[in-house]
N, C-alpha and C. Protein backbone atom coordinates (compact mmCIF):
# COMPACT_ATOMS: atom_id res chain seq x y z
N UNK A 1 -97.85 -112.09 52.31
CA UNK A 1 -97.65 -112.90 53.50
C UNK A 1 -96.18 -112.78 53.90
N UNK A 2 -96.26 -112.34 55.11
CA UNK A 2 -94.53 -112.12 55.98
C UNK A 2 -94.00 -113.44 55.83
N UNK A 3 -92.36 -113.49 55.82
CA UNK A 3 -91.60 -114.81 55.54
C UNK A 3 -91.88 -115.50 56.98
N UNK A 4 -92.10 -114.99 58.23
CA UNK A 4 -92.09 -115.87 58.85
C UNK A 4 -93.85 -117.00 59.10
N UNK A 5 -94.64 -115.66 58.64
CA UNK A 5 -95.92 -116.48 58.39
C UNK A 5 -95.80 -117.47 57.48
N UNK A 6 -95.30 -117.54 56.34
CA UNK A 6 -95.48 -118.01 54.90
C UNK A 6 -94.38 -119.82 55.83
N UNK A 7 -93.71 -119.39 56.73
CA UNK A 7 -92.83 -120.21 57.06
C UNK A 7 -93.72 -121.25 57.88
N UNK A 8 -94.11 -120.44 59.10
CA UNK A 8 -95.25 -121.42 59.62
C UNK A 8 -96.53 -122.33 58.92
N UNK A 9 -97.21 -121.48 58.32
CA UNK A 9 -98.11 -122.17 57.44
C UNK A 9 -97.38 -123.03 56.68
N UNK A 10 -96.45 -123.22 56.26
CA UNK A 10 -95.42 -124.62 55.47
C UNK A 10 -95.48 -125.34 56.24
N UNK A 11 -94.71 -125.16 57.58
CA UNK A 11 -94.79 -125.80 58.67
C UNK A 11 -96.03 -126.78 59.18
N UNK A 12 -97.07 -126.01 59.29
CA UNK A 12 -98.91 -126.40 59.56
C UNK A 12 -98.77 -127.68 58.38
N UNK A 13 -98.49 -127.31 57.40
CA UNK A 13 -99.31 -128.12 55.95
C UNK A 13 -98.66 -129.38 56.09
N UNK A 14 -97.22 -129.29 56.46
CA UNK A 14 -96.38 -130.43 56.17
C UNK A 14 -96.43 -131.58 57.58
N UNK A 15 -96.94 -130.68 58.65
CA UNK A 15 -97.59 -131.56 59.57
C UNK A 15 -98.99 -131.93 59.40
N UNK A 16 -99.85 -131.56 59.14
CA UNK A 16 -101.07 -131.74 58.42
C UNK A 16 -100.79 -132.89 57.60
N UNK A 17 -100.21 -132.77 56.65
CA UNK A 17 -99.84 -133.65 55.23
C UNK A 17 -99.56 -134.96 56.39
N UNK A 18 -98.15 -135.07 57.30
CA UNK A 18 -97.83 -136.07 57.76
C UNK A 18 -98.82 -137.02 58.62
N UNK A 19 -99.71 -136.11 59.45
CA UNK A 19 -100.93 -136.73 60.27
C UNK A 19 -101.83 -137.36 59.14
N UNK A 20 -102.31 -137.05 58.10
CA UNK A 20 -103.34 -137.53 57.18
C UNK A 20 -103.33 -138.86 57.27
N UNK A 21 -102.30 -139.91 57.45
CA UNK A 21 -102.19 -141.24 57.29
C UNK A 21 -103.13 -141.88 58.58
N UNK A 22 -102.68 -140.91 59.87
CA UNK A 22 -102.87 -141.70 60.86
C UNK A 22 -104.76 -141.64 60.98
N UNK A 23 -105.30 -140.83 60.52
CA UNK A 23 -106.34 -140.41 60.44
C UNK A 23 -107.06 -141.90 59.39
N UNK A 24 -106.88 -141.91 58.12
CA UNK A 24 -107.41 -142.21 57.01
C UNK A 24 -106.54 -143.90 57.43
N UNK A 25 -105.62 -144.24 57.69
CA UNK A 25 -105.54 -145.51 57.72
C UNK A 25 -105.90 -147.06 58.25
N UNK A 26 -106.88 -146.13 59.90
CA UNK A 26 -107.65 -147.34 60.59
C UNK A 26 -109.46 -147.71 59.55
N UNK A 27 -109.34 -146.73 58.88
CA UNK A 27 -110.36 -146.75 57.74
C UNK A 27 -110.47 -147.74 56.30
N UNK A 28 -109.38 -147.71 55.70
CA UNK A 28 -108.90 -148.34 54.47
C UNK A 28 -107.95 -149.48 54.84
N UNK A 29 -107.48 -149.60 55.74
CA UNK A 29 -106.22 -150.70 55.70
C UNK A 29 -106.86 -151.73 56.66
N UNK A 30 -106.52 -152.78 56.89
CA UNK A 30 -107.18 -154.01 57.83
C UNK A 30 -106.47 -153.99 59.19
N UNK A 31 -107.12 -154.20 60.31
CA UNK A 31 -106.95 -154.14 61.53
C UNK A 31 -105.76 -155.04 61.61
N UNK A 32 -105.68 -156.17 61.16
CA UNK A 32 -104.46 -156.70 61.57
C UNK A 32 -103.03 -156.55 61.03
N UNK A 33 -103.11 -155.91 59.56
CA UNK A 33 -101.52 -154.78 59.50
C UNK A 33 -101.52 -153.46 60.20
N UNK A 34 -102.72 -153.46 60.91
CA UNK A 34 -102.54 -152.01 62.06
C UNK A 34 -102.00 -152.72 63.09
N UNK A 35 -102.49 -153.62 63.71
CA UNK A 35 -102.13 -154.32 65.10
C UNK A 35 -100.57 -154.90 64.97
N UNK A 36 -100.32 -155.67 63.70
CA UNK A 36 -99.01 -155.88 63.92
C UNK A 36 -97.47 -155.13 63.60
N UNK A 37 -98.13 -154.10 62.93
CA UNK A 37 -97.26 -152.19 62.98
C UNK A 37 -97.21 -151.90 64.17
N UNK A 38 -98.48 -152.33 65.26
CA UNK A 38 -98.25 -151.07 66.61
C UNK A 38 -97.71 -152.49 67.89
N UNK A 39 -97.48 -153.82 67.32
CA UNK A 39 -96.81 -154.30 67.86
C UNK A 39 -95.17 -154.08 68.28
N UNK A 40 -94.75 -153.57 66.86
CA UNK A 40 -93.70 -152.80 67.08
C UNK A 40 -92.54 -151.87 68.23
N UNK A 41 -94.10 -151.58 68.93
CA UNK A 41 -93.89 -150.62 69.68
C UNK A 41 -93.86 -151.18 70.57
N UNK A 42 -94.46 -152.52 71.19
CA UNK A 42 -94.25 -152.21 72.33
C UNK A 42 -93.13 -152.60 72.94
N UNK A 43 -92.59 -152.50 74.24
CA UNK A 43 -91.40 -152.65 74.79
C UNK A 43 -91.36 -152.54 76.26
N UNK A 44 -90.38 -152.39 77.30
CA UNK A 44 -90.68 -152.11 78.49
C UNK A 44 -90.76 -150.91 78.87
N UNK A 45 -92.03 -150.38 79.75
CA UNK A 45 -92.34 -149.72 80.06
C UNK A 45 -91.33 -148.61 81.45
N UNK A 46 -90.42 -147.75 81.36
CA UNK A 46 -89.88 -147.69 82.66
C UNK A 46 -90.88 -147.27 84.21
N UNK A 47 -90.65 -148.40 85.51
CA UNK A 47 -91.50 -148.50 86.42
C UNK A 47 -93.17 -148.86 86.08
N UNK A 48 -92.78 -149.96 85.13
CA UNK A 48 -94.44 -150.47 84.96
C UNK A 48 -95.09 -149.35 84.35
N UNK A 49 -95.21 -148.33 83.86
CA UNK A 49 -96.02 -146.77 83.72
C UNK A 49 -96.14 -147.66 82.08
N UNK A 50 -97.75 -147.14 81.86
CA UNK A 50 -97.95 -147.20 80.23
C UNK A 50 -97.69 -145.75 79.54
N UNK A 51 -96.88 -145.63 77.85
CA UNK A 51 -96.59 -144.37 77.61
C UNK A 51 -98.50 -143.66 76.88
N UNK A 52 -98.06 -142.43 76.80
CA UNK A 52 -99.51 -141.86 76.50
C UNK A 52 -100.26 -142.52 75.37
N UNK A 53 -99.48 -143.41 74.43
CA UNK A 53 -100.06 -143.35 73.11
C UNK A 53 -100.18 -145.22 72.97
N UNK A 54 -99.83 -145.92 74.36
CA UNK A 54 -100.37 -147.40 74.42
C UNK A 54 -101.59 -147.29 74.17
N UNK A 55 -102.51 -148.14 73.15
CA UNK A 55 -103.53 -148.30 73.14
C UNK A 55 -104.23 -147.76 72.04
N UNK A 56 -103.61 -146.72 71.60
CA UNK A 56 -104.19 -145.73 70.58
C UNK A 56 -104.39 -146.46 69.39
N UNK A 57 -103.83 -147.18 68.82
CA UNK A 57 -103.75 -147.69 67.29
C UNK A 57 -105.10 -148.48 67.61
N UNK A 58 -105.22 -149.07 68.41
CA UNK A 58 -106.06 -150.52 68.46
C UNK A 58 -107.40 -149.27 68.62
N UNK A 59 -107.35 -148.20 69.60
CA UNK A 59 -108.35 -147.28 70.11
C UNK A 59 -108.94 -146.35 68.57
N UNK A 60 -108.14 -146.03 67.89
CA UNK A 60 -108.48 -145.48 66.52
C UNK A 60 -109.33 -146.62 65.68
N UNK A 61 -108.86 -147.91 65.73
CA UNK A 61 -109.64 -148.55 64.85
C UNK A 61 -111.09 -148.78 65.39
N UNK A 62 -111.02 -148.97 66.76
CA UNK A 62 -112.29 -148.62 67.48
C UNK A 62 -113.31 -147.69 66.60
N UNK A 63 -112.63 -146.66 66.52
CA UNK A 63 -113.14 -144.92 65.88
C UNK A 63 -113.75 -145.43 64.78
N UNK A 64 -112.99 -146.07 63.69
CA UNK A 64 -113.21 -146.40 62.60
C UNK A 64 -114.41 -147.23 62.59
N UNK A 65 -114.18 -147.84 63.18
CA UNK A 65 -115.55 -149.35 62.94
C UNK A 65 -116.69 -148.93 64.17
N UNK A 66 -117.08 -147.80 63.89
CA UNK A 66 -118.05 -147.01 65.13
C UNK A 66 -118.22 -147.45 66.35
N UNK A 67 -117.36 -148.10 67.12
CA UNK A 67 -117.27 -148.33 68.70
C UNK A 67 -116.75 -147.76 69.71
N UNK A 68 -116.94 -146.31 70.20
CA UNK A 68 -116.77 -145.07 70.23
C UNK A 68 -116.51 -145.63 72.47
N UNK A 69 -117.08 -146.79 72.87
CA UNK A 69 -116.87 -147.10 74.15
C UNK A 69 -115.98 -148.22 74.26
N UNK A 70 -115.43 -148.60 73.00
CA UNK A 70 -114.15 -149.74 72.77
C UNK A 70 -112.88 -148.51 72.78
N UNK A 71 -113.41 -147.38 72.02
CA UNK A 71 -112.08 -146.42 71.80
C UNK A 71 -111.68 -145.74 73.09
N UNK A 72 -112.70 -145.36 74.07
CA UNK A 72 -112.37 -145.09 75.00
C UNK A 72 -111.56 -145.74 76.01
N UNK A 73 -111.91 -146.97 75.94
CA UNK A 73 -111.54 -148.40 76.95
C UNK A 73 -110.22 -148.43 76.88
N UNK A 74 -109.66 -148.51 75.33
CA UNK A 74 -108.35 -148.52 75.39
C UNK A 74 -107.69 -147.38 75.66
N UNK A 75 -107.86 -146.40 75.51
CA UNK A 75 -107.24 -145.07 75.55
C UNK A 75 -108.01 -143.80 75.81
N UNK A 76 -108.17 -143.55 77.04
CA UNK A 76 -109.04 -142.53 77.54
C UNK A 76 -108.78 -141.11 76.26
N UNK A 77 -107.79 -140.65 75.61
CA UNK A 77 -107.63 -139.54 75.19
C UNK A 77 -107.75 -139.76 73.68
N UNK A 78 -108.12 -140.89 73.50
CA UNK A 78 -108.49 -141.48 71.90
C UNK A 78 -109.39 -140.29 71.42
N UNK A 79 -110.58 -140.18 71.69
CA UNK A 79 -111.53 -139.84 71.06
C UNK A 79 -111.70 -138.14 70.63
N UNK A 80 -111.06 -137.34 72.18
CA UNK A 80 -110.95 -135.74 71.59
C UNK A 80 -109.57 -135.51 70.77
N UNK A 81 -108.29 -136.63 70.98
CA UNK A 81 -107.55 -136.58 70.03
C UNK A 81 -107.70 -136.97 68.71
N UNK A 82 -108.95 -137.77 68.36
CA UNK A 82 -108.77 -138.27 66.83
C UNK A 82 -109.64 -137.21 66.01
N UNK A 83 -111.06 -136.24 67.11
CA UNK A 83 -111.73 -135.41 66.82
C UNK A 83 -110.44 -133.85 66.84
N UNK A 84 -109.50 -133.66 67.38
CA UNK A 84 -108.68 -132.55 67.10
C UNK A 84 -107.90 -132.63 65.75
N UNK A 85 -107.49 -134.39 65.78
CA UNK A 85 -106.95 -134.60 64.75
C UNK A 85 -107.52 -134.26 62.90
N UNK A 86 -109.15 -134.61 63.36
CA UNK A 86 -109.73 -134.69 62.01
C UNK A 86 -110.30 -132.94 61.21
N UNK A 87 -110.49 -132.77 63.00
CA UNK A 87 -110.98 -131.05 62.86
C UNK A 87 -109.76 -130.22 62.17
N UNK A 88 -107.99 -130.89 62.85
CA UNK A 88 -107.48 -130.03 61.78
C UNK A 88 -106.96 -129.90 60.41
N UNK A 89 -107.25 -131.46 59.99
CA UNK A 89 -106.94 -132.07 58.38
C UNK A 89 -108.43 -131.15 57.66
N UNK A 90 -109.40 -131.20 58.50
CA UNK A 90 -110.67 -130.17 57.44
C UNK A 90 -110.16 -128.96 57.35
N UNK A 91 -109.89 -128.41 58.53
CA UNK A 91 -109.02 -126.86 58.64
C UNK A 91 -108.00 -126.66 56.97
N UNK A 92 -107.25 -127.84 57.60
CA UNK A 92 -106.14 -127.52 56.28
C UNK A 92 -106.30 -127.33 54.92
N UNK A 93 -107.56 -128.69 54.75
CA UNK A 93 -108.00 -128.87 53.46
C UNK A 93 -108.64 -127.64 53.29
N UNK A 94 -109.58 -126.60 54.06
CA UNK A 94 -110.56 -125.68 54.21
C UNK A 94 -109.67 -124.66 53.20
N UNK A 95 -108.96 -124.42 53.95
CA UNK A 95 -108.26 -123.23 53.79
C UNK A 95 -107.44 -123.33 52.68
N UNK A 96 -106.55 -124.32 51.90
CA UNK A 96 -106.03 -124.53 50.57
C UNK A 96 -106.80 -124.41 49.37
N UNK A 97 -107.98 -124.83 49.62
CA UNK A 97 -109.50 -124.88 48.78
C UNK A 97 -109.40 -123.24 48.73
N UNK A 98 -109.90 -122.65 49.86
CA UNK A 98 -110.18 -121.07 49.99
C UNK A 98 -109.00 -120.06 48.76
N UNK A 99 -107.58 -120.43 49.96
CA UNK A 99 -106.52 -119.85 48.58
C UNK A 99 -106.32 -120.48 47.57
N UNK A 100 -106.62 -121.36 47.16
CA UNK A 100 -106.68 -121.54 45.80
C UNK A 100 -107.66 -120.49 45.42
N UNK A 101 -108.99 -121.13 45.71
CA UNK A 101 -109.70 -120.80 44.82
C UNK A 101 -109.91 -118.61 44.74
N UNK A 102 -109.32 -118.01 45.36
CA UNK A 102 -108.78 -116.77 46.06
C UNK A 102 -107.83 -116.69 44.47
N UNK A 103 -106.59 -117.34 44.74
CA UNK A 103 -105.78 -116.93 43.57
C UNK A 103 -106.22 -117.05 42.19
N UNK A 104 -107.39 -118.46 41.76
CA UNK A 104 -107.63 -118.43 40.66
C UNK A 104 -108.80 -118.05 40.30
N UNK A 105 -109.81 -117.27 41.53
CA UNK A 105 -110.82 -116.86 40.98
C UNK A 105 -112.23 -117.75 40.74
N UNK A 106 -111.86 -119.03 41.07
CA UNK A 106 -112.73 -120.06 40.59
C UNK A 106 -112.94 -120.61 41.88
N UNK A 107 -113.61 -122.01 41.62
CA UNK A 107 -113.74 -123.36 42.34
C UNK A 107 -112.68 -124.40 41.38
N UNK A 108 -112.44 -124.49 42.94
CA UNK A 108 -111.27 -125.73 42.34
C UNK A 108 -111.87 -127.07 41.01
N UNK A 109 -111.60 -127.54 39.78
CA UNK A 109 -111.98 -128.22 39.31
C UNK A 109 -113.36 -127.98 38.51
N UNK A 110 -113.80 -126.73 38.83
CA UNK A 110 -115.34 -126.34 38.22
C UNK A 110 -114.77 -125.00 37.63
N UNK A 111 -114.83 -125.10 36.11
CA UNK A 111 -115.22 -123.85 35.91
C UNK A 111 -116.30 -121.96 36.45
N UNK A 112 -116.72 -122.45 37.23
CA UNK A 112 -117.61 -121.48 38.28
C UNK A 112 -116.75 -120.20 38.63
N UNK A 113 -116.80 -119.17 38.40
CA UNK A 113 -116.45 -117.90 38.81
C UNK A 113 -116.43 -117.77 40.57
């Protein structure tokens, strides 16, 4: 693998790695240390305009607790973003599984050829 490939794919993983939270946390953690984290954020808007990602936290937990026309409501771009999001944490995982199991010949964790 060329240094600048070997560079990107670091790149991919370590953004991969960093997104994993936002994915896996409207799942495991309780809606109201999500809501009062993305309170955080808010602030004034310049000329009244909402920024792209108002709505999203509350719109992901939507995702989570299967209300797929609550996720929309809040955030029109919720739903093909949390599906790009998840499609590329499988990608990542896909493919680490693959070279691994490439370098050692096996399945990860199973003795299996």
């Amino acid at each position: 693998m060329g240094t600048v490939r070997r560079a990107l794919w670091a790149a991919w993983l370590t953004v991969s790695a960093l997104l994993l939270p936002v994915i896996v946390a409207p799942w495991v953690l309780p809606e109201r240390s999500l809501f009062a984290a993305a309170e955080l954020c808010r602030r004034e808007h310049p000329g009244g305009r909402t920024c792209p990602l108002c709505g999203m936290t509350r719109a992901f937990t939507a995702i989570a607790r299967r209300r797929p026309h609550e996720a929309h409501n809040r955030n029109r771009a919720a739903l093909p973003l949390y599906a790009a999001l998840t499609a590329n944490e499988a990608l990542a995982a896909a493919l680490l599984i693959c070279r691994r199991r490439k370098r050692n010949k096996r399945i990860i964790g199973v003795g299996i050829p």
